[in-house]
Protein backbone atom coordinates (compact mmCIF):
# COMPACT_ATOMS: atom_id res chain seq x y z
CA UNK A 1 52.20 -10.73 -15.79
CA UNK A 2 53.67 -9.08 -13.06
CA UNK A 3 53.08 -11.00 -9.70
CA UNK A 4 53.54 -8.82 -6.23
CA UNK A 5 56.36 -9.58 -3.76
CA UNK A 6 53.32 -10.91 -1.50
CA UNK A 7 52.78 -13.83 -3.52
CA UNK A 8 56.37 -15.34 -2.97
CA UNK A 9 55.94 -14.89 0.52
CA UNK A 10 52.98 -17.13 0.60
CA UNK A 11 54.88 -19.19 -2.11
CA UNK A 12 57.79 -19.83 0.44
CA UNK A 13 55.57 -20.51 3.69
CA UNK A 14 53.87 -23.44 1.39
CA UNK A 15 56.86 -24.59 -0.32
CA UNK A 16 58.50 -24.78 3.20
CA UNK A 17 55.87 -26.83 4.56
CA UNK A 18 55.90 -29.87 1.81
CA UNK A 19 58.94 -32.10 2.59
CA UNK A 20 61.01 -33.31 -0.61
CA UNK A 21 61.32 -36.93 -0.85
CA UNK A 22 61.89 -39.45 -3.09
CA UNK A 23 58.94 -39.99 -5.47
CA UNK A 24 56.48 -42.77 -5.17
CA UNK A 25 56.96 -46.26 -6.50
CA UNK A 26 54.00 -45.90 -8.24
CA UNK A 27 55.30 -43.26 -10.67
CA UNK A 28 56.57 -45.75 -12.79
CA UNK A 29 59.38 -43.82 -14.58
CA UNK A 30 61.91 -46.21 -14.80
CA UNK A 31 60.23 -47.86 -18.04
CA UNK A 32 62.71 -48.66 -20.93
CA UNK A 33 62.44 -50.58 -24.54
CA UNK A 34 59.50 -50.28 -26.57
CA UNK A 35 57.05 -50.64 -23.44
CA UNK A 36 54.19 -48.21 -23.55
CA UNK A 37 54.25 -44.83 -21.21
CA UNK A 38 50.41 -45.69 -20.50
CA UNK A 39 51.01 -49.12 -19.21
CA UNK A 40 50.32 -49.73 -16.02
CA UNK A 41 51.43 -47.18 -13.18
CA UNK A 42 48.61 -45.00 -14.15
CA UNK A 43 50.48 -40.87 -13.41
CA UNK A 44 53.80 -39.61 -13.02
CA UNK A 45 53.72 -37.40 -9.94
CA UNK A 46 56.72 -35.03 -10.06
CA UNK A 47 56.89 -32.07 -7.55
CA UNK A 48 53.08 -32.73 -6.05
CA UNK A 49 51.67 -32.73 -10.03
CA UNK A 50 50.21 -35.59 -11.33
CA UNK A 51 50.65 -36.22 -15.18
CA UNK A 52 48.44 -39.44 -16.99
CA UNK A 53 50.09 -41.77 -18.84
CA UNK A 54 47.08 -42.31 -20.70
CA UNK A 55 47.51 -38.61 -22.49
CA UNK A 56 51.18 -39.70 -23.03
CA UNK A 57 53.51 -40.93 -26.10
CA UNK A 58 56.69 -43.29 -26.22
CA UNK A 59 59.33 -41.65 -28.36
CA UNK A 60 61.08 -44.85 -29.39
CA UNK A 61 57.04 -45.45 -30.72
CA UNK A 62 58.54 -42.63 -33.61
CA UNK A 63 61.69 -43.97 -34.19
CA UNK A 64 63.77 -42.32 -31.46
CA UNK A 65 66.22 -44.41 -30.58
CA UNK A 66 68.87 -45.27 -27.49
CA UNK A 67 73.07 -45.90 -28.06
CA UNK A 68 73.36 -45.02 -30.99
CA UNK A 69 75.83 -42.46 -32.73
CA UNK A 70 73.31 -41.39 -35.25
CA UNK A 71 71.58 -37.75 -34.81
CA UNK A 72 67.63 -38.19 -33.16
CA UNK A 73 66.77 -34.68 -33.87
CA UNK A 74 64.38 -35.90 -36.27
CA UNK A 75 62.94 -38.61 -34.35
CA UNK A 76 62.44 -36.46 -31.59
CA UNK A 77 60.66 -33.54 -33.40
CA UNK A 78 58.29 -35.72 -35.08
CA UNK A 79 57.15 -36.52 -31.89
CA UNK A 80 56.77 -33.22 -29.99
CA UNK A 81 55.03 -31.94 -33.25
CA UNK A 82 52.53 -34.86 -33.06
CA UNK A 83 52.01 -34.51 -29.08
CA UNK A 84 51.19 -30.66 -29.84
CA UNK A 85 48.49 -31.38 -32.47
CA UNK A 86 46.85 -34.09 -31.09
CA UNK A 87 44.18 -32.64 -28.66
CA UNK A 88 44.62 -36.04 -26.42
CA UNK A 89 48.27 -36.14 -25.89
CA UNK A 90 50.54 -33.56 -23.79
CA UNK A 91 53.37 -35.54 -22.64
CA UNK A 92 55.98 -37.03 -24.57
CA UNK A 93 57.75 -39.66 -22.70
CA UNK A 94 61.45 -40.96 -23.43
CA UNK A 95 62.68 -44.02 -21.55
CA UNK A 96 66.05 -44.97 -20.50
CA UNK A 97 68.93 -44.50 -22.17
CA UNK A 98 71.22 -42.21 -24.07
CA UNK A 99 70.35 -40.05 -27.59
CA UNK A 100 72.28 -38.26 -29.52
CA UNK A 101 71.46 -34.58 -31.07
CA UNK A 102 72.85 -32.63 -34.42
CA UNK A 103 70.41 -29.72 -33.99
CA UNK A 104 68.60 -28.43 -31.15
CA UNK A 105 65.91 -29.90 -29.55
CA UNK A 106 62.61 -27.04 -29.72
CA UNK A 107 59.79 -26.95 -27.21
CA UNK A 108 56.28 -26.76 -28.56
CA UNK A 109 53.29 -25.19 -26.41
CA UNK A 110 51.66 -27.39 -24.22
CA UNK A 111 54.19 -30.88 -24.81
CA UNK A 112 55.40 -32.26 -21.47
CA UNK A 113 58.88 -33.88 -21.97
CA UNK A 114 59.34 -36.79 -18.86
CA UNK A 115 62.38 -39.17 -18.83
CA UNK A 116 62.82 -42.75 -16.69
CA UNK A 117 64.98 -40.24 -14.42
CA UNK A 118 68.15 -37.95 -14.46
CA UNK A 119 71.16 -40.08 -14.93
CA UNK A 120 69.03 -42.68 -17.20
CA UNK A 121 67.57 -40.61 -19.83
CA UNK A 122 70.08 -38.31 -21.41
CA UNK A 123 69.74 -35.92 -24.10
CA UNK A 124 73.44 -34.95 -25.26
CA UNK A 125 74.71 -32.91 -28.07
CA UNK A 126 78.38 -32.36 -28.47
CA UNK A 127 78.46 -28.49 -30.39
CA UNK A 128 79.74 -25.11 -28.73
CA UNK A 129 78.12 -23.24 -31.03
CA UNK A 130 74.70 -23.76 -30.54
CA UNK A 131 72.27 -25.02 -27.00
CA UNK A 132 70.87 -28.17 -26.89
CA UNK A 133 67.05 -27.41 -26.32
CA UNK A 134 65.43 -23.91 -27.24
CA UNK A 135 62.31 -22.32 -26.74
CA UNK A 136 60.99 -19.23 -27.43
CA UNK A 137 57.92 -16.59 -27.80
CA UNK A 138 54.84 -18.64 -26.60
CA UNK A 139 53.58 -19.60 -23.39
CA UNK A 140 53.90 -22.98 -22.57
CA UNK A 141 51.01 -23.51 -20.59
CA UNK A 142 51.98 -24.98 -17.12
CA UNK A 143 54.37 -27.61 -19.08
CA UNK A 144 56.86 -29.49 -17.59
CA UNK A 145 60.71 -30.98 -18.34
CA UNK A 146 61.57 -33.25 -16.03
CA UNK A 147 63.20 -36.69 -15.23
CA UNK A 148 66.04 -35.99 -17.77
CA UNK A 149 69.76 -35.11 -17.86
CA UNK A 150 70.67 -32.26 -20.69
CA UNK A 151 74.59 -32.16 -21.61
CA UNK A 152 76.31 -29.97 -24.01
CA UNK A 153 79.45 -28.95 -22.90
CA UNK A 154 78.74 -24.59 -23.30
CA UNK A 155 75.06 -24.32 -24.11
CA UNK A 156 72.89 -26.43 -23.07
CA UNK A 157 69.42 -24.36 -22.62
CA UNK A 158 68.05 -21.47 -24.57
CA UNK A 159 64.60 -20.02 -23.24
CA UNK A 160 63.74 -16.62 -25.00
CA UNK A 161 60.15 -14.64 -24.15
CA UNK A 162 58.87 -18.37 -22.34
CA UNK A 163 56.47 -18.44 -19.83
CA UNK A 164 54.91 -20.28 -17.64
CA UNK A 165 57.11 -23.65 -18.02
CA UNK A 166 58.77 -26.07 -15.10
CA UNK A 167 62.15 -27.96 -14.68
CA UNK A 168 62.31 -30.47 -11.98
CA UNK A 169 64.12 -33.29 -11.38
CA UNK A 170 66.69 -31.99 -14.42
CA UNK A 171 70.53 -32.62 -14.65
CA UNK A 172 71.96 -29.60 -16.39
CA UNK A 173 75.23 -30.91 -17.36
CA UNK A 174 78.12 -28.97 -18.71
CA UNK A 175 76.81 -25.60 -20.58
CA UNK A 176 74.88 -22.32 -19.77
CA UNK A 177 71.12 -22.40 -18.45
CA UNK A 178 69.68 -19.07 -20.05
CA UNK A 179 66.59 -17.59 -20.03
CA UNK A 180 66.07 -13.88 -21.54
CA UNK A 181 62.87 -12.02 -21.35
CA UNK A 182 61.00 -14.74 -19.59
CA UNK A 183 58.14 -15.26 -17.31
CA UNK A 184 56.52 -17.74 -14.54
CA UNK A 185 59.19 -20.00 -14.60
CA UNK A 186 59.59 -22.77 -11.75
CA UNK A 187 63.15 -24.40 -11.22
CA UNK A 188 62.31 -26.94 -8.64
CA UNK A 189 64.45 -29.97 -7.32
CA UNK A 190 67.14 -29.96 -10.43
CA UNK A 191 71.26 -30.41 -10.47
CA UNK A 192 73.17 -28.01 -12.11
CA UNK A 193 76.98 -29.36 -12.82
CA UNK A 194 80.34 -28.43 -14.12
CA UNK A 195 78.27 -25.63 -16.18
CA UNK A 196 80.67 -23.03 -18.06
CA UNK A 197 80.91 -19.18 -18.36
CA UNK A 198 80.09 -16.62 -15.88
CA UNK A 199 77.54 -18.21 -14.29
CA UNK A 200 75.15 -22.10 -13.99
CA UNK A 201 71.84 -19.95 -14.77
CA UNK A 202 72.89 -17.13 -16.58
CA UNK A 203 69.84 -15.22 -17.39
CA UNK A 204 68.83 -11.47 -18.27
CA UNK A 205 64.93 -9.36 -18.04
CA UNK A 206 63.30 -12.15 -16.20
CA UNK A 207 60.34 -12.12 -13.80
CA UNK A 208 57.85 -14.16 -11.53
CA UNK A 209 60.85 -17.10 -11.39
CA UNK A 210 61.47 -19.68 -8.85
CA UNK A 211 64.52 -21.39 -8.70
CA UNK A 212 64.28 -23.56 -5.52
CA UNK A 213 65.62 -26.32 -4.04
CA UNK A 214 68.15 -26.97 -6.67
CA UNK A 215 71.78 -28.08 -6.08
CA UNK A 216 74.39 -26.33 -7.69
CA UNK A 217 77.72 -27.80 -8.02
CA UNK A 218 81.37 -26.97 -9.33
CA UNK A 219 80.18 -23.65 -11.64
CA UNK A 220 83.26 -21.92 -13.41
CA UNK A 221 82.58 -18.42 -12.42
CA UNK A 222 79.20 -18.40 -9.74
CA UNK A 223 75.81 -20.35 -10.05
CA UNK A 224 72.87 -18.38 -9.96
CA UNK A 225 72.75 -14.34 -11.88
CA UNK A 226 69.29 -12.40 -11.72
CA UNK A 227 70.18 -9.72 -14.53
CA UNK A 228 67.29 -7.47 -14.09
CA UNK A 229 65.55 -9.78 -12.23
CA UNK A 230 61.93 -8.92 -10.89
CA UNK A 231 59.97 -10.73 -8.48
CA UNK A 232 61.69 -13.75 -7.88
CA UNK A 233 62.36 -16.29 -5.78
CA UNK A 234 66.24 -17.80 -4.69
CA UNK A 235 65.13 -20.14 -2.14
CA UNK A 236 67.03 -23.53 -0.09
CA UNK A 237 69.24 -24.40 -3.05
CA UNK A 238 72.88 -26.09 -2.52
CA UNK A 239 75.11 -23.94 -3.83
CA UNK A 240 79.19 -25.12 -3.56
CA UNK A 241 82.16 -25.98 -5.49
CA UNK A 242 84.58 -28.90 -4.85
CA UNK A 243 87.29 -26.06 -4.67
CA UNK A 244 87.61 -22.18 -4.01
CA UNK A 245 86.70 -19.92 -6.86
CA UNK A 246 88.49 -17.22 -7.30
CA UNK A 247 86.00 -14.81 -9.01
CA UNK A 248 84.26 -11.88 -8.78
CA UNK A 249 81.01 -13.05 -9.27
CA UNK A 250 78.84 -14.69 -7.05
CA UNK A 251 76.84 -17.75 -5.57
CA UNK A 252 74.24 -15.33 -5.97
CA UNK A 253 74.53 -11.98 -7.85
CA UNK A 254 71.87 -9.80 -8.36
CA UNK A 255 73.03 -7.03 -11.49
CA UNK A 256 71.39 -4.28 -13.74
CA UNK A 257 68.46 -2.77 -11.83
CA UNK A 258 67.59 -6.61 -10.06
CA UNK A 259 64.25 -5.32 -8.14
CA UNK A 260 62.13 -7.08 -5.50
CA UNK A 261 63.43 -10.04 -5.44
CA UNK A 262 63.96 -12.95 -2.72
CA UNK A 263 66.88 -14.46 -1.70
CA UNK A 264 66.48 -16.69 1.46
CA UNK A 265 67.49 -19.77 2.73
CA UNK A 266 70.42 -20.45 0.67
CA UNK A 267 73.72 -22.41 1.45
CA UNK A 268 77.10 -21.54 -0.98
CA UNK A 269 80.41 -22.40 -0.42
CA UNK A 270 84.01 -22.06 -1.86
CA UNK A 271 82.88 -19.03 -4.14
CA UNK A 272 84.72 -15.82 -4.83
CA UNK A 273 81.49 -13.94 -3.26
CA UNK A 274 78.54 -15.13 -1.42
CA UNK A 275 75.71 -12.86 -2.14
CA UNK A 276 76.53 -9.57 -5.03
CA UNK A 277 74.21 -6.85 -5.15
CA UNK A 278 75.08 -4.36 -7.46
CA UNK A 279 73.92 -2.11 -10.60
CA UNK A 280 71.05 0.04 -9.63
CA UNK A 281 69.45 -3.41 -8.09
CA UNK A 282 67.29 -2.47 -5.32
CA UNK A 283 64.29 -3.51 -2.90
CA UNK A 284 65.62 -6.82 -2.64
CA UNK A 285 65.59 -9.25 0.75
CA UNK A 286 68.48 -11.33 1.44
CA UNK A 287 67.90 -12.97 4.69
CA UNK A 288 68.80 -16.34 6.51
CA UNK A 289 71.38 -17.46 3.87
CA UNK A 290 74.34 -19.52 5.10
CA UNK A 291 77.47 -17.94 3.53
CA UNK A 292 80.99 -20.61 4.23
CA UNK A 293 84.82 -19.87 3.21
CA UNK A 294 84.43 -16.88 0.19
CA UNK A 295 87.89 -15.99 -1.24
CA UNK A 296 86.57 -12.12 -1.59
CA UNK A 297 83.41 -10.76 0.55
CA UNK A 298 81.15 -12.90 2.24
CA UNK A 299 78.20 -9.85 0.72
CA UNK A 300 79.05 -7.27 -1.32
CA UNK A 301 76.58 -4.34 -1.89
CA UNK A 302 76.79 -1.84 -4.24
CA UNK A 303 73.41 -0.15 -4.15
CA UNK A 304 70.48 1.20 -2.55
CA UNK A 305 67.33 0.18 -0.15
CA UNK A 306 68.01 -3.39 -0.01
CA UNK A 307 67.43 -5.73 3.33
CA UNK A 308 70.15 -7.68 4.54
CA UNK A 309 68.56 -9.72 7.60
CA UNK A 310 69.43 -13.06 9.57
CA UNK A 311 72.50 -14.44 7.39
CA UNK A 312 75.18 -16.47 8.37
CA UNK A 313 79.22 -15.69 7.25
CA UNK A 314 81.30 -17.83 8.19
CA UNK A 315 85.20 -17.51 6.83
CA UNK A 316 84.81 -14.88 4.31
CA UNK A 317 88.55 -14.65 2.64
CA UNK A 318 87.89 -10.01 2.99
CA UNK A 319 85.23 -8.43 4.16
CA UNK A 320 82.35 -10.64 5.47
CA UNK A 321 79.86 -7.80 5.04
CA UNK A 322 81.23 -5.07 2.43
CA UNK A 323 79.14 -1.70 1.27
CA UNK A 324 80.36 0.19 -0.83
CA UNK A 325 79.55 2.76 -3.85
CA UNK A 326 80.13 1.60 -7.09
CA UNK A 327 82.61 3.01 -9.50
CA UNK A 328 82.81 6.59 -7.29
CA UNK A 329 85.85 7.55 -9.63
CA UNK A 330 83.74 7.27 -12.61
CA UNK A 331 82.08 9.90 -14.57
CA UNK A 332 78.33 9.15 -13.50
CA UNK A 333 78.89 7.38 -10.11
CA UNK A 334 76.32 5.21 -8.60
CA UNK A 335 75.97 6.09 -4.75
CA UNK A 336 74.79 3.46 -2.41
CA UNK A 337 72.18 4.58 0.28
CA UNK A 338 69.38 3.52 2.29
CA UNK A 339 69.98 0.14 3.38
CA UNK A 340 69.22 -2.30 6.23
CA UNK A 341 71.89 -4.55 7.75
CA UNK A 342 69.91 -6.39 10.74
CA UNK A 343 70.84 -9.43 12.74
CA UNK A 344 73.88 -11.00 10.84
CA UNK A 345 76.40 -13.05 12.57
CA UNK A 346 79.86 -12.94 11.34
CA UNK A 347 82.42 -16.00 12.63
CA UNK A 348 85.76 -17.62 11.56
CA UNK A 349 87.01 -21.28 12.28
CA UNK A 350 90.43 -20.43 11.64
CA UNK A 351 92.85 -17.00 10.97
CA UNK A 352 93.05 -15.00 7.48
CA UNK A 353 95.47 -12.94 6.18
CA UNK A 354 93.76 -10.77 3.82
CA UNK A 355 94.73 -7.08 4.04
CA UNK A 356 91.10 -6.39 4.74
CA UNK A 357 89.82 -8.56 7.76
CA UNK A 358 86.48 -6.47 8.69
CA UNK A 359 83.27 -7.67 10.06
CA UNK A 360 81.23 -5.37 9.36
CA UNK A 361 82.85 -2.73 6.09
CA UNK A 362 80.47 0.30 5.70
CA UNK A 363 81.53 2.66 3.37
CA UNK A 364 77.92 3.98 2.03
CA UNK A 365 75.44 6.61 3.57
CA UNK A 366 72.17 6.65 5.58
CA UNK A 367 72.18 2.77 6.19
CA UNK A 368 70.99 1.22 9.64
CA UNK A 369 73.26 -1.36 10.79
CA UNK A 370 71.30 -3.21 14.07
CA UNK A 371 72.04 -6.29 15.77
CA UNK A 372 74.70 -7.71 14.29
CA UNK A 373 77.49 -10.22 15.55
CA UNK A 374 80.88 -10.40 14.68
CA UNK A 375 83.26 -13.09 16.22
CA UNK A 376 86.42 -11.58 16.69
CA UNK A 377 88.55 -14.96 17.99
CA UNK A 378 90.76 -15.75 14.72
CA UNK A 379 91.75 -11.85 14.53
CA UNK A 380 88.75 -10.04 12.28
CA UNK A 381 88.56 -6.35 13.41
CA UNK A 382 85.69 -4.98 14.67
CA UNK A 383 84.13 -2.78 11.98
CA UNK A 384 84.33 0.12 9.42
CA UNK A 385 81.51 2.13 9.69
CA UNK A 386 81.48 5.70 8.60
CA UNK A 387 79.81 7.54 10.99
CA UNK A 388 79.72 10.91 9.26
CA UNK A 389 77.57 9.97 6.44
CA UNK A 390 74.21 9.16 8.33
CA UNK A 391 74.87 5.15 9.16
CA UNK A 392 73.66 4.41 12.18
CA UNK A 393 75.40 1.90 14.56
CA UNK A 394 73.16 0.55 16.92
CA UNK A 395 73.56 -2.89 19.50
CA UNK A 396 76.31 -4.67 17.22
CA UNK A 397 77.65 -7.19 19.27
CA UNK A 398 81.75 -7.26 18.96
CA UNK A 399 82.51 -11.22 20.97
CA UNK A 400 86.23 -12.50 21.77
CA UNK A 401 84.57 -16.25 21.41
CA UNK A 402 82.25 -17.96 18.52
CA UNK A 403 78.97 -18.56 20.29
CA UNK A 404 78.18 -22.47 20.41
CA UNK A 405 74.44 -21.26 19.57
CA UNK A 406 75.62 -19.84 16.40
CA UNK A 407 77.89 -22.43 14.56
CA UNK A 408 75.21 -25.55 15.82
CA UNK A 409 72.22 -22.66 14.07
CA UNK A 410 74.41 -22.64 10.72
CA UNK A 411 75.03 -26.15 10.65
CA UNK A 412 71.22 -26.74 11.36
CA UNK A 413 70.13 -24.45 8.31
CA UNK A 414 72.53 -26.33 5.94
CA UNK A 415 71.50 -29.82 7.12
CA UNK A 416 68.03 -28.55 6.18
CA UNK A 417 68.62 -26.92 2.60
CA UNK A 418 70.39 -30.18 2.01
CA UNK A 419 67.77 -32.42 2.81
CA UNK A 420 65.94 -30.14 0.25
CA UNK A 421 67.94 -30.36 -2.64
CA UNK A 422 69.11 -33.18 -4.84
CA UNK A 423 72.29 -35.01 -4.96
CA UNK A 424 74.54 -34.97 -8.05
CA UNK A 425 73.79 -38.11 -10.44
């Protein structure tokens, strides 16, 4: 079902006014050994939803069990399959400790899957070929995955045709996070680490998803891709690397006709691009995202009618703000036209010496570049902007000095997504 671009606007004012913090004592998840999930801490509350114990299963009650070498697929299956046809049960509960999988783990409709926590209940699986838990064609009904770390070192989720399903309080560790053709999907509060390939969530013909609050750490190529993306929400996740990528992907890249989508609120660091919009992706908002030391653009652009309003670039290794047509030399170019580039403030804290050192790098047609700020102290030039194809230049601000007001605004806004987002386990 396709949900307006209205609805995440109403999504983000309420999501910005709950504070994350640490769940409740009385959640109760910590419970190991054969103790029941319905004993005595009476719900699970995980992201403002309340889950009964009482409607819940221990898996070790099956036979699923912790430290050993032997495979639990079995184990595990018997229980989801029992949870799904048993009209009082929708929430499978696995305590503490670590298991062991030969085949992949399947969601069923309906079956809740809560660990003790991330860190404490892990479900690993040590095969390239295959992901560690699958889903696919049915809608899940509002079910959740949560409390749990997943590892498998280059697949580790498969979600094809899914909808409405949630992953909070997750530790992706080590493989791809995919989900093709899916729907209503809620990424809330998880930690995405060391994850292989081209990107952490590496997904295709999605819409209605919201991947929020989520701290993304140490991706091989870029963290978060919206192929064909419509309708979504990028919101107040952590996105960084404990060194530089040198890629050309993204933090945040937004191919192959991406539409109407929101990116806000974001902080990413030490990738080979900030923010990537290219492919025939249009009508999206990128606005108020904290962009720090790029080894390529801070944003790229590559096509048409998109807003780019409020962001922050800070040491951008090229270009901090780059639009451009893509592949002009190619038989069947893709021109670039009609966007917005409002209120932007461009700064360095020390000197680059990249061949191109430009604030503000307009190479496109009829866009309206208003308001924006470029620091000129540690030797970026001023601009690029071709006049003589309709781009309109109006109040940019060109400074000798970094404005105190500015770097104390983008250290504010990444204090806050922080304070949003989890820390690695």
């Amino acid at each position: 079902m396709r949900t307006s671009i209205v609805f995440f606007f109403a999504g983000w004012i309420s999501l910005a006014s709950i504070p994350c913090i640490a769940e409740p004592q009385r959640t109760d998840t910590s419970e190991s050994g054969r103790k029941s999930a319905n004993a005595p801490g009476n719900q699970w509350i995980i992201k403002g939803r309340a889950f009964t114990k009482s409607r819940s299963v221990n898996a070790i009650e099956f036979g699923l069990t912790a430290g050993v070498d032997s495979d639990q697929s079995s184990a595990l299956a018997k229980v989801i399959q029992h949870a799904s046809e048993n009209a009082g049960v929708d929430t499978v509960y696995i305590p503490e400790g670590v298991y062991f999988f030969a085949k992949s783990i399947q969601l069923r409709v309906g079956v809740n899957l809560i660990g003790a926590a991330a860190g404490k209940t892990v479900f690993e699986r040590k095969d390239k070929s295959d992901y560690l838990l699958k889903g696919k064609h049915m809608d899940c009904r509002n079910a959740i995955v949560a409390n749990l770390t997943l590892r498998n070192r280059d697949r580790t989720l498969l979600m094809r045709d899914v909808r409405n399903l949630q992953f909070s309080h997750v530790e992706f560790s080590g493989g791809i996070v995919r989900f093709e053709q899916c729907s209503d999907i809620i990424l809330d509060g998880n930690v995405f680490r060391d994850n292989r390939g081209k990107s952490a969530y590496a997904s295709s013909q999605c819409e209605s998803v919201r991947i929020v609050n989520n701290t993304f750490n140490s991706i091989e190529h870029g963290s978060i891709n919206l192929s064909g993306h419509t309708h979504c929400l990028v919101a107040s996740n952590y996105i960084t690397s404990s060194m530089p990528i040198d890629s050309g992907y993204a933090g945040i890249r937004l191919p192959n006709s991406a539409k109407n989508n929101i990116v806000e609120r974001n902080f990413i660091k030490n990738h080979g691009r900030g923010i990537f919009v290219l492919s025939s992706s249009e009508e999206n908002v990128i606005r108020n995202n904290v962009v720090e030391n790029t080894t390529r653009q801070g944003v790229l652009i590559q096509s048409s009618n998109n807003l780019l309003q409020g962001n922050t670039i800070i040491d951008a290794g090229a270009d901090a703000i780059y639009l451009v047509d893509q592949d002009p030399a190619s038989p069947t170019p893709r021109f670039a036209s009609g966007n917005r580039i409002l209120g932007n403030v461009i700064y360095d804290s020390r000197a680059c010496e990249a061949g191109s050192f430009v604030g503000l790098r307009i190479s496109t047609r009829n866009t309206i570049v208003r308001g924006n700020k470029v620091c000129l102290q540690h030797g970026r030039s001023f601009k690029a902007i071709n006049a003589d194809a309709g781009n309109q230049d109006i109040d940019n601000v060109y400074s000798r000095k970094v404005e105190r007001g500015d770097v104390d605004n983008s250290i504010r806004a990444r204090k806050q997504i922080r304070a949003t987002t989890p820390t690695q386990q």
